[in-house]
Protein backbone atom coordinates (compact mmCIF):
# COMPACT_ATOMS: atom_id res chain seq x y z
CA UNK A 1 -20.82 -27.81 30.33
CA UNK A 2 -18.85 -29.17 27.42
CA UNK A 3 -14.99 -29.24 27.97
CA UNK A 4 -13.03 -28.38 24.63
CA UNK A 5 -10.36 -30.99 23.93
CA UNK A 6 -6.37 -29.53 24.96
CA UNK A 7 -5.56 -30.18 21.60
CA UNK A 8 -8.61 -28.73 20.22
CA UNK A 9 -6.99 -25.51 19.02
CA UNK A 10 -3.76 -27.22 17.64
CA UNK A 11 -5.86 -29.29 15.23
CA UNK A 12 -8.05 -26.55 13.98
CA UNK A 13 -5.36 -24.39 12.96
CA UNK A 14 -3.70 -27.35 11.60
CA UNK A 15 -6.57 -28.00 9.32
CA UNK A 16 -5.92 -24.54 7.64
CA UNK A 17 -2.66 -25.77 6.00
CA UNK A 18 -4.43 -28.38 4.72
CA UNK A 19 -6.69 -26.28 2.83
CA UNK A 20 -3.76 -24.17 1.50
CA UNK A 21 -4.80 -21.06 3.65
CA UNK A 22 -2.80 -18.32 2.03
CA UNK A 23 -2.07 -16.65 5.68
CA UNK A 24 -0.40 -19.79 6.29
CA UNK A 25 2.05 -19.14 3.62
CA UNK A 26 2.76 -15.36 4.19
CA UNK A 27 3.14 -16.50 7.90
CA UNK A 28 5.65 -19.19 6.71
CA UNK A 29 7.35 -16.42 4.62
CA UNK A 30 7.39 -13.58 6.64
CA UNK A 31 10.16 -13.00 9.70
CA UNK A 32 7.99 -10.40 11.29
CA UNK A 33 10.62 -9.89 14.04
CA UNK A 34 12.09 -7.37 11.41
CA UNK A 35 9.40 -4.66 12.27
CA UNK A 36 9.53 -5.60 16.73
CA UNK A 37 12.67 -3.04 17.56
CA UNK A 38 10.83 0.12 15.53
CA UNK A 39 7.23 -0.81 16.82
CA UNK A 40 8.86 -1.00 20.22
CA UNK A 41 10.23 2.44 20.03
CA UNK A 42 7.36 3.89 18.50
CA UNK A 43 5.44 2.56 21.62
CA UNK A 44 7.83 3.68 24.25
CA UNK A 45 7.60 7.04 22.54
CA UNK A 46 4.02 6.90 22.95
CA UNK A 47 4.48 5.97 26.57
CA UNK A 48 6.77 8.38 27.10
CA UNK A 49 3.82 11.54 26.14
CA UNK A 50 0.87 9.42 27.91
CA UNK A 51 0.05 8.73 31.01
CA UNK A 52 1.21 5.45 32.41
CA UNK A 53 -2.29 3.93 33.38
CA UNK A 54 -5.11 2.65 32.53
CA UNK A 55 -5.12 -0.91 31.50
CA UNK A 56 -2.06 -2.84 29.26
CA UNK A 57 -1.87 -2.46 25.57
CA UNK A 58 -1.71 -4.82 22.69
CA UNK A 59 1.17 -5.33 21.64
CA UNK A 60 2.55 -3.25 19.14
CA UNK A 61 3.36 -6.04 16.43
CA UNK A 62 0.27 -7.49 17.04
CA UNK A 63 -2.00 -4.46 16.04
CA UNK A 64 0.44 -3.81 12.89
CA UNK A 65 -0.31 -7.15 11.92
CA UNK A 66 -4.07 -6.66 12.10
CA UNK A 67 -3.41 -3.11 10.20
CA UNK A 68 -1.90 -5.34 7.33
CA UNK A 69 -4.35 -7.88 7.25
CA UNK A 70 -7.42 -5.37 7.51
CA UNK A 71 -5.14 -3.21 4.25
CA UNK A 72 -5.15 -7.01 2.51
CA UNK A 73 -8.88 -7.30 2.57
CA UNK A 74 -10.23 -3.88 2.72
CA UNK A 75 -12.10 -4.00 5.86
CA UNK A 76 -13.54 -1.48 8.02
CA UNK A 77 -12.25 -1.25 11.73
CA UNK A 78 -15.88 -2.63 12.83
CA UNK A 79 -15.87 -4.71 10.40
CA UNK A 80 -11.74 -6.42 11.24
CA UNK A 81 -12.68 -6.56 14.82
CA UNK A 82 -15.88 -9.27 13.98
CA UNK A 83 -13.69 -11.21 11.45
CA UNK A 84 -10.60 -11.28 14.18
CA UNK A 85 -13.65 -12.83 16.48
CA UNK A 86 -15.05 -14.98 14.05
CA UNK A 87 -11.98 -16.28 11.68
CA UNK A 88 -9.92 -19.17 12.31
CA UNK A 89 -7.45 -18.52 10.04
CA UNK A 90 -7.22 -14.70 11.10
CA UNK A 91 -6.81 -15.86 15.07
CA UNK A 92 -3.94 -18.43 13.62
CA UNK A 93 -2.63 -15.18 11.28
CA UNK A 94 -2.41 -12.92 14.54
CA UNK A 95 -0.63 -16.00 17.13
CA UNK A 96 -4.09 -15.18 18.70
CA UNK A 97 -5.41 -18.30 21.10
CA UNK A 98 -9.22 -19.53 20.93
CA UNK A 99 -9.45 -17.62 24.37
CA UNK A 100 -7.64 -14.71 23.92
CA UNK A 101 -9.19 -11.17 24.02
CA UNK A 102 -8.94 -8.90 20.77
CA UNK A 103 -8.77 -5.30 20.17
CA UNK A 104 -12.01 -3.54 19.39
CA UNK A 105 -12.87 -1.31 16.90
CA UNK A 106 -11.61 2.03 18.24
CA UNK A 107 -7.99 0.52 19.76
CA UNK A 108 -7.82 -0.22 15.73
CA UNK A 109 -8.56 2.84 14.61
CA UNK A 110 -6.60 4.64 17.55
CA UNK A 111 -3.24 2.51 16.73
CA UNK A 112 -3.49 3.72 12.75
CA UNK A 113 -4.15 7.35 14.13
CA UNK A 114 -0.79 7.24 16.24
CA UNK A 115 1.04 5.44 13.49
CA UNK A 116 -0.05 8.16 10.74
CA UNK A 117 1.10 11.09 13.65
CA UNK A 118 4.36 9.50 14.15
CA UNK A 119 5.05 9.08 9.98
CA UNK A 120 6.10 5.63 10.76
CA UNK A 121 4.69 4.18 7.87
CA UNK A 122 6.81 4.80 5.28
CA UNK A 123 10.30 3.72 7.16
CA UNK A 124 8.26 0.55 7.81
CA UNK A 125 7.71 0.09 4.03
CA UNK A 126 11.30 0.70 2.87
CA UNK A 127 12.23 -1.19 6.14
CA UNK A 128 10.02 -4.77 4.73
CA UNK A 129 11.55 -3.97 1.43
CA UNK A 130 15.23 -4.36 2.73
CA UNK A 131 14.13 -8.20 4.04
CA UNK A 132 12.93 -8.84 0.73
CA UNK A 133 16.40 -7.75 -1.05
CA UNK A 134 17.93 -9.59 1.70
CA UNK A 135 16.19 -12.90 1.16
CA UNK A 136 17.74 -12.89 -2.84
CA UNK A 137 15.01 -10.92 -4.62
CA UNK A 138 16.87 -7.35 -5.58
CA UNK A 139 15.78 -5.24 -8.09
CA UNK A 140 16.46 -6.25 -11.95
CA UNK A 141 15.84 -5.68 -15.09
CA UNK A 142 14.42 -2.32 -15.19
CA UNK A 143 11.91 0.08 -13.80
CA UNK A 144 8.43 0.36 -14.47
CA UNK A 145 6.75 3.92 -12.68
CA UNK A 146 2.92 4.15 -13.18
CA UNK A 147 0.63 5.77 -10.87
CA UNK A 148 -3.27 4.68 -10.22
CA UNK A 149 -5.93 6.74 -8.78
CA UNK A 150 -7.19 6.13 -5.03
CA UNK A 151 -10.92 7.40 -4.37
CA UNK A 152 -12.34 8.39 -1.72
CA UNK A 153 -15.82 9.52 -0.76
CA UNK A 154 -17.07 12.42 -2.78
CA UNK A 155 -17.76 15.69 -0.56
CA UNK A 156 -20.80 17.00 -0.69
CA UNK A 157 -20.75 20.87 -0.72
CA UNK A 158 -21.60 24.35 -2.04
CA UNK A 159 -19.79 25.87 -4.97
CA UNK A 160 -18.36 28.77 -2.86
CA UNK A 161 -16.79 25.82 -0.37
CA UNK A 162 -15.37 24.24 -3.05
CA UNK A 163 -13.51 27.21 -4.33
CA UNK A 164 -12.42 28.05 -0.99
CA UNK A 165 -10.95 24.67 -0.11
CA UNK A 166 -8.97 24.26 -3.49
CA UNK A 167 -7.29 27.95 -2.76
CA UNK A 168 -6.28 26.26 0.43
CA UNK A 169 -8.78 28.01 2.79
CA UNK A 170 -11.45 25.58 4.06
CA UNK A 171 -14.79 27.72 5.23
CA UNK A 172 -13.92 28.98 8.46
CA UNK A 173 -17.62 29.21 9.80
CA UNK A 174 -17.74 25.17 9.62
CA UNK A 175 -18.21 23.88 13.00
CA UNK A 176 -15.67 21.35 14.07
CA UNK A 177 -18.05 17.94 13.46
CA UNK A 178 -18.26 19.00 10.10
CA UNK A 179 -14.76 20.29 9.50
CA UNK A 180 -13.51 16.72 10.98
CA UNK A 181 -15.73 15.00 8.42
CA UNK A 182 -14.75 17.09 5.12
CA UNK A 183 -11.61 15.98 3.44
CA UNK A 184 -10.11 19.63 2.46
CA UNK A 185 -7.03 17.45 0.74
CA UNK A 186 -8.36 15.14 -1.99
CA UNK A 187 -9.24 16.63 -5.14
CA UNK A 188 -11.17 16.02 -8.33
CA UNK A 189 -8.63 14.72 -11.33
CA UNK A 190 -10.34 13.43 -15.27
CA UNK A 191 -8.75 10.22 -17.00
CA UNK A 192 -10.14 8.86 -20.05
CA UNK A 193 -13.70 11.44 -19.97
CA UNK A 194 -14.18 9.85 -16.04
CA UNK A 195 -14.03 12.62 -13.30
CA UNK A 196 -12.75 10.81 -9.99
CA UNK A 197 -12.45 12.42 -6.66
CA UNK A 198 -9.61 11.52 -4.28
CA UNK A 199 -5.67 10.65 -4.24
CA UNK A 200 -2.77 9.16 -6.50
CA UNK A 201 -0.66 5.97 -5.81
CA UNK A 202 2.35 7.14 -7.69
CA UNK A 203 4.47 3.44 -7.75
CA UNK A 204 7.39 2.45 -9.04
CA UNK A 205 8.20 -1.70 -9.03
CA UNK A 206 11.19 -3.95 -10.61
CA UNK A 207 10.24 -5.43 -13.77
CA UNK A 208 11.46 -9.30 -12.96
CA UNK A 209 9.80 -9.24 -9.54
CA UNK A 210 6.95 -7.19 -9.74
CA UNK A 211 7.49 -5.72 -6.36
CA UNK A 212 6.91 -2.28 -5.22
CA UNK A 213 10.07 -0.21 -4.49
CA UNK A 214 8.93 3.08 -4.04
CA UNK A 215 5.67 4.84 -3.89
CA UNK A 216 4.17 8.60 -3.17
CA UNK A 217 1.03 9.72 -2.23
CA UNK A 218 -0.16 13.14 -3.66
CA UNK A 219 -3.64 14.74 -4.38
CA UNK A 220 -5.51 12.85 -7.64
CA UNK A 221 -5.18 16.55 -9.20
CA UNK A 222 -0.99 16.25 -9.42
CA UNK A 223 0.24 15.15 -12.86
CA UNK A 224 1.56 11.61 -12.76
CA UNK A 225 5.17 13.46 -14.35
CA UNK A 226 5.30 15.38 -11.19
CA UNK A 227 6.75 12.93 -9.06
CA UNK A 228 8.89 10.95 -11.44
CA UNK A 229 12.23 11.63 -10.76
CA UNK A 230 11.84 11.03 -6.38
CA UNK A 231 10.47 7.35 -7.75
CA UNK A 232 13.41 6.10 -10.06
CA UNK A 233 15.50 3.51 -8.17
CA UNK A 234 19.47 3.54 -8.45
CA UNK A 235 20.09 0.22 -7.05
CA UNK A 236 18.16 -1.26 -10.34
CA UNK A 237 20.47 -3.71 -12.21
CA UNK A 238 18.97 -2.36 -15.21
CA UNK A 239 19.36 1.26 -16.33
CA UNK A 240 15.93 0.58 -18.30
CA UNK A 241 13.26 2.36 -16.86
CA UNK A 242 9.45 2.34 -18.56
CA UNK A 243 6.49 4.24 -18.19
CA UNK A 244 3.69 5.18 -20.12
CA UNK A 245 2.85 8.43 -22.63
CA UNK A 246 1.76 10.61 -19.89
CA UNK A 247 5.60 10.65 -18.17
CA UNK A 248 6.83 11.50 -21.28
CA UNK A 249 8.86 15.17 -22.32
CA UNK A 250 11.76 16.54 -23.32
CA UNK A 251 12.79 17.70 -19.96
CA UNK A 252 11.93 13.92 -17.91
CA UNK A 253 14.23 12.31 -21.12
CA UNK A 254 17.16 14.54 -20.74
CA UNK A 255 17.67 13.97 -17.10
CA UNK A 256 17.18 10.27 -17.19
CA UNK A 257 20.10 10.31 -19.97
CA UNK A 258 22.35 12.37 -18.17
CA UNK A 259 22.42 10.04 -15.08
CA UNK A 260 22.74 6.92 -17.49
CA UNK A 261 19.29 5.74 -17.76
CA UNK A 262 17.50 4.34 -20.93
CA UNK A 263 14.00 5.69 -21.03
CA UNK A 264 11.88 3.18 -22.31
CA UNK A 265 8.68 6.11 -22.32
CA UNK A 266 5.35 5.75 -24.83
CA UNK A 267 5.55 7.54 -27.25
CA UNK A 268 2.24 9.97 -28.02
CA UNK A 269 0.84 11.69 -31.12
CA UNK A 270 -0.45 15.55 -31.64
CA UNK A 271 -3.05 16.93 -33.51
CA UNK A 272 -1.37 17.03 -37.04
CA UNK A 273 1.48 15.14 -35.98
CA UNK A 274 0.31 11.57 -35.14
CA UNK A 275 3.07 8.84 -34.28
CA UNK A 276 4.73 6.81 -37.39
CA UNK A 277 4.69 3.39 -38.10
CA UNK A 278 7.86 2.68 -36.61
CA UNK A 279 7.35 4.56 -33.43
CA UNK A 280 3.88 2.79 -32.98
CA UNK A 281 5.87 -0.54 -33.05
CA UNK A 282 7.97 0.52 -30.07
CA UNK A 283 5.07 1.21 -28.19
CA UNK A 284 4.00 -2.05 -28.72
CA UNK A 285 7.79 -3.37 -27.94
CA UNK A 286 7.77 -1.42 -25.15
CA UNK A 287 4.58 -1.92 -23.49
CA UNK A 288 5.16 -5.53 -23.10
CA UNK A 289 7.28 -4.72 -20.05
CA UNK A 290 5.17 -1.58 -18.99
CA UNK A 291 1.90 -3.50 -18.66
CA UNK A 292 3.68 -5.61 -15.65
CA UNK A 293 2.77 -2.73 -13.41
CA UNK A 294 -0.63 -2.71 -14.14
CA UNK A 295 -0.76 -5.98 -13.00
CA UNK A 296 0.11 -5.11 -9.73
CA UNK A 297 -2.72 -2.10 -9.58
CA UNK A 298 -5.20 -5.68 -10.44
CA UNK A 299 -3.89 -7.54 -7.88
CA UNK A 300 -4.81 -4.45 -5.39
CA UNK A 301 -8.29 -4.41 -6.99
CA UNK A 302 -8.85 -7.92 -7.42
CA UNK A 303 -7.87 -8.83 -3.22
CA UNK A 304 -9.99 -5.46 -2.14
CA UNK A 305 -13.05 -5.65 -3.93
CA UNK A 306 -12.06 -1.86 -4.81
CA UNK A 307 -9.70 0.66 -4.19
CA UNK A 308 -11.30 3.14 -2.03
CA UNK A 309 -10.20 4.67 1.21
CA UNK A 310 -12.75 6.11 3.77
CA UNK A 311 -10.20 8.21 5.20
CA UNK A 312 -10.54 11.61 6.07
CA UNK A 313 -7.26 14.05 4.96
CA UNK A 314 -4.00 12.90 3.03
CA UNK A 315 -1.85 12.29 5.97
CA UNK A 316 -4.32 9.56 6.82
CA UNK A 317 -5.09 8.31 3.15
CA UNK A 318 -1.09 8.20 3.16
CA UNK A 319 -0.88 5.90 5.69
CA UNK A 320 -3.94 3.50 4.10
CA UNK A 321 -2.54 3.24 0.63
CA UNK A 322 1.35 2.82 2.39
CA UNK A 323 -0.19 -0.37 4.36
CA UNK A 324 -2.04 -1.48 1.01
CA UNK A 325 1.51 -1.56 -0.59
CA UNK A 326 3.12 -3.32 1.94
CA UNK A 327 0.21 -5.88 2.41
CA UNK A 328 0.89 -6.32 -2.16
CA UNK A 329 4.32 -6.94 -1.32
CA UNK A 330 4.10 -9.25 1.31
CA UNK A 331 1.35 -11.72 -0.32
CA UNK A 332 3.80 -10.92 -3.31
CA UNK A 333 7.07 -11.60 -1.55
CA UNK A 334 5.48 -15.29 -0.27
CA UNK A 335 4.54 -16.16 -3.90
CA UNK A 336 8.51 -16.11 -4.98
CA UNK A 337 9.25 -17.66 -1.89
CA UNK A 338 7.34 -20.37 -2.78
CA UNK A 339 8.29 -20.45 -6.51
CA UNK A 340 11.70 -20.42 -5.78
CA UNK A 341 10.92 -23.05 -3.43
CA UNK A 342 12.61 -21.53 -0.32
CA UNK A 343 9.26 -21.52 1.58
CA UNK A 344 9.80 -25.33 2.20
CA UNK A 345 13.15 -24.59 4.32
CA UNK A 346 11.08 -21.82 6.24
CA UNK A 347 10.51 -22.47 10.26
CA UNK A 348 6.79 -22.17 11.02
């Protein structure tokens, strides 16, 4: 039987910076030790409900890591587990040796469940975005709130159902296979003429970094308006804050003016009463900054393939679109380390 080299491994995963693996950088870029003390309490938590036995579990930065990386490229649990196996650059990614065992499918799956149950997901997001203010990149010059539809698979079912479960009253006589395979949450919302079925990333970012600061998860059917205010961040250098036509009214102007803000909102026309020369020039003015945000709704698209969840409730698709925002801001985060050029003084 063949013997593999000692230094086998060490020159494999050498060969990956070499080929400018872009887990390399984030790895470089990253000081994961930030999220060890909360994982570790959320896992003594857990230990403290559980039973003690059976055998030892991953640990807890470890399967966050593999959350983030599976959010990055829009895998299926199945579908992680055989590219943890089969990637070199995921193994390197994950401090995971040629040799060493890695967590199926359902210890996956079961690790997202208890971090959606324990609502850990969003102090972990505001928690990563503290590290990147930290490390010199605060908010500045302005606001930018947009929000961008999530889908998720349609449900198929009767008329009568569907009235039921958007009064808030899923059929009772569903059995529970089919009740835990029906998301009663997600609802149908129309943009542009297209019907789509599913959730809302409601997002606010900083206009010079392009990061996400804040973001909500709500039903597809909620009015992008509807969360506005809850999004708008105070610790902005800039009181400008931009969003599209669809934020815009009376009542959303007069309380960003009375706490100081200058709305930078699209303005829209109405039937008789279409939008003057002048006005249509400060749309133009004024989208030049706005359409930064929809940038960062491409970059999602572009790195996933697509922006579906197969998630069942909004508790859950909460926790899938949280870990695709953090996973933005973290291959987002190593890009201005590396502009800036503090990447190079990084310890691998």
């Amino acid at each position: 039987m063949k013997q593999r080299s000692l230094f086998a491994e060490e020159i494999a995963y050498d060969s990956l910076e070499k080929v400018n693996d872009p887990l390399v950088r984030i790895e470089k870029a990253v000081d994961w030790s930030i999220f060890e003390q909360p994982l570790k309490d959320f896992r003594e938590g857990l230990r403290q409900k559980d039973s003690l036995g059976g055998r030892k579990p991953f640990p807890p930065l470890l399967m966050f890591k593999i959350l983030v990386l599976q959010a990055l490229y829009n895998l299926s649990d199945d579908a992680m587990e055989f590219q943890v196996r089969d990637r070199l650059s995921f193994r390197r990614f994950l401090g995971l040796s040629l040799e060493a065992k890695v967590p199926d499918a359902k210890t996956i799956w079961l690790f997202r469940e208890q971090l959606t149950k324990a609502e850990l997901m969003k102090p972990l997001f505001d928690l990563f975005d503290g590290h990147i203010r930290k490390s010199g990149f605060k908010a500045k010059k302005g606001q930018i709130v947009d929000a961008s539809i999530v889908k998720v698979p349609i449900q198929r079912n009767k008329r009568d159902e569907n009235r039921k479960i958007k009064d808030g009253e899923p059929p009772e006589d569903w059995p529970d296979n089919k009740r835990s395979q029906k998301d009663t949450d997600a609802r149908w919302t129309k943009k542009n003429g297209k019907s789509s079925f599913g959730y809302k990333n409601h997002i606010e970012i900083d206009s010079q970094n392009k990061i996400i600061r804040k973001y909500s998860v709500t039903e597809a059917s909620v009015h992008d308006s509807n969360v506005f205010e809850e999004l708008i961040d105070p610790s902005n250098s800039s009181k400008d804050v931009y969003a599209d036509s669809a934020y815009r009214s009376h009542e959303k102007i007069s309380w960003l003016e009375e706490r100081g803000y200058r709305p930078k909102i699209q303005r829209k026309g109405y039937r008789g009463k279409p939008i003057t020369w002048w006005e249509r020039q400060g749309n133009r003015t004024r989208s030049k900054v706005r359409s930064r945000v929809e940038h960062v709704f491409g970059a999602q698209t572009m790195k996933a393939g697509n922006l579906i969840v197969r998630t069942i409730g909004k508790a859950r698709a909460s926790t899938a679109i949280g870990l695709r925002n953090l996973a933005y801001n973290i291959v987002r985060f190593s890009f201005l380390m590396m502009k800036s050029g503090a990447l190079c003084s990084v310890p691998k």
